[in-house]
Protein backbone atom coordinates (compact mmCIF):
# COMPACT_ATOMS: atom_id res chain seq x y z
CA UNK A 1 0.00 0.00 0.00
CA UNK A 2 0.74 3.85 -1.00
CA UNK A 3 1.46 6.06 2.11
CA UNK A 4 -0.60 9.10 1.86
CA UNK A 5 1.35 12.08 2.74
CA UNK A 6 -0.53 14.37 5.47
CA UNK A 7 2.16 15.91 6.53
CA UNK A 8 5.15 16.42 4.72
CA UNK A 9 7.07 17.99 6.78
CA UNK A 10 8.48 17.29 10.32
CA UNK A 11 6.86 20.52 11.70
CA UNK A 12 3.69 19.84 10.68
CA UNK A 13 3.63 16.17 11.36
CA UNK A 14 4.65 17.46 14.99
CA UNK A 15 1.87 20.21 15.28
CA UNK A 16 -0.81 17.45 14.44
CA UNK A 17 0.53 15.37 16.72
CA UNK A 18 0.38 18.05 19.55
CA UNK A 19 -3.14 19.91 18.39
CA UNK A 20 -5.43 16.87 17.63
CA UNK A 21 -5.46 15.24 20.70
CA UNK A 22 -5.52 18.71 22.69
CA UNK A 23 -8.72 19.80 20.53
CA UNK A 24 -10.10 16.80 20.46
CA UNK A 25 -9.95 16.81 24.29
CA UNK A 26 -11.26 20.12 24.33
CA UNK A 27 -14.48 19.64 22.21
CA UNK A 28 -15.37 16.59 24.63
CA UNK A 29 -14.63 18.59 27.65
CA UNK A 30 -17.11 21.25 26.15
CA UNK A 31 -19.53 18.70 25.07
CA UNK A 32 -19.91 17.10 28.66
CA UNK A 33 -20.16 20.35 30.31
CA UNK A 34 -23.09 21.03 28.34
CA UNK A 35 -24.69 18.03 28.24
CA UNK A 36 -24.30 18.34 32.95
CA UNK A 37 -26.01 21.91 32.79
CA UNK A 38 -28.98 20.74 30.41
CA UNK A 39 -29.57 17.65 32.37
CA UNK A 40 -32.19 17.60 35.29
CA UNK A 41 -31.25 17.58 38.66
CA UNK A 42 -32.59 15.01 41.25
CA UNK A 43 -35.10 18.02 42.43
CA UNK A 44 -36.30 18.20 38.90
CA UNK A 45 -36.34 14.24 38.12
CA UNK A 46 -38.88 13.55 41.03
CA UNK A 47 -41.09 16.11 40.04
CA UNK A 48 -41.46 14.56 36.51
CA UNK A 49 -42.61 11.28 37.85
CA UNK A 50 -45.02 12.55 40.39
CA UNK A 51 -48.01 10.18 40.15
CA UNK A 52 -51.09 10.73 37.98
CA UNK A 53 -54.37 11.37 40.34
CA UNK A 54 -57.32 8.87 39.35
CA UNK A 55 -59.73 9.55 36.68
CA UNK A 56 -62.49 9.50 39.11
CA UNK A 57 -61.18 11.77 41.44
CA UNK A 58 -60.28 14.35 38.38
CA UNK A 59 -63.95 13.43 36.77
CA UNK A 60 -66.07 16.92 36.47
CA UNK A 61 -69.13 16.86 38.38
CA UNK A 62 -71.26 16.48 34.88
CA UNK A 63 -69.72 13.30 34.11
CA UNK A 64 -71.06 11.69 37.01
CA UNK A 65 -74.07 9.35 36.23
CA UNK A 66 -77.44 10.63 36.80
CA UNK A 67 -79.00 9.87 40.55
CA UNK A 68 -82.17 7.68 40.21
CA UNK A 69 -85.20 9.54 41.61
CA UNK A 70 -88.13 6.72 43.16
């Protein structure tokens, strides 16, 4: 197989070297503190699976059946 030249030169082979990792690192780094501050908190979490109330108890008075008069 062919090498593919990237770099040419030793200086530039040598900056890659250096700056890809480092801005690779850096991205993640900016990724994850993103990704903290929009997640919710536990505060936040137990608020979103508070329990439904029944249907029968949230039933408007109108949807009750009608009494039987005798």
């Amino acid at each position: 197989m062919i090498p593919v030249p990237i770099a040419d030169s030793f200086l530039a082979g040598s900056l890659l070297t250096l700056l890809l990792p480092t801005l690779m690192l850096t991205a993640l780094v900016v990724w994850y503190v993103g990704f903290v501050r929009r997640a919710p908190g536990p505060e936040e979490a137990s608020e979103a699976a508070a329990p439904t109330p029944e249907p029968a108890e949230s039933a408007p008075p109108e949807a009750a059946p009608p009494q039987q008069q005798g």
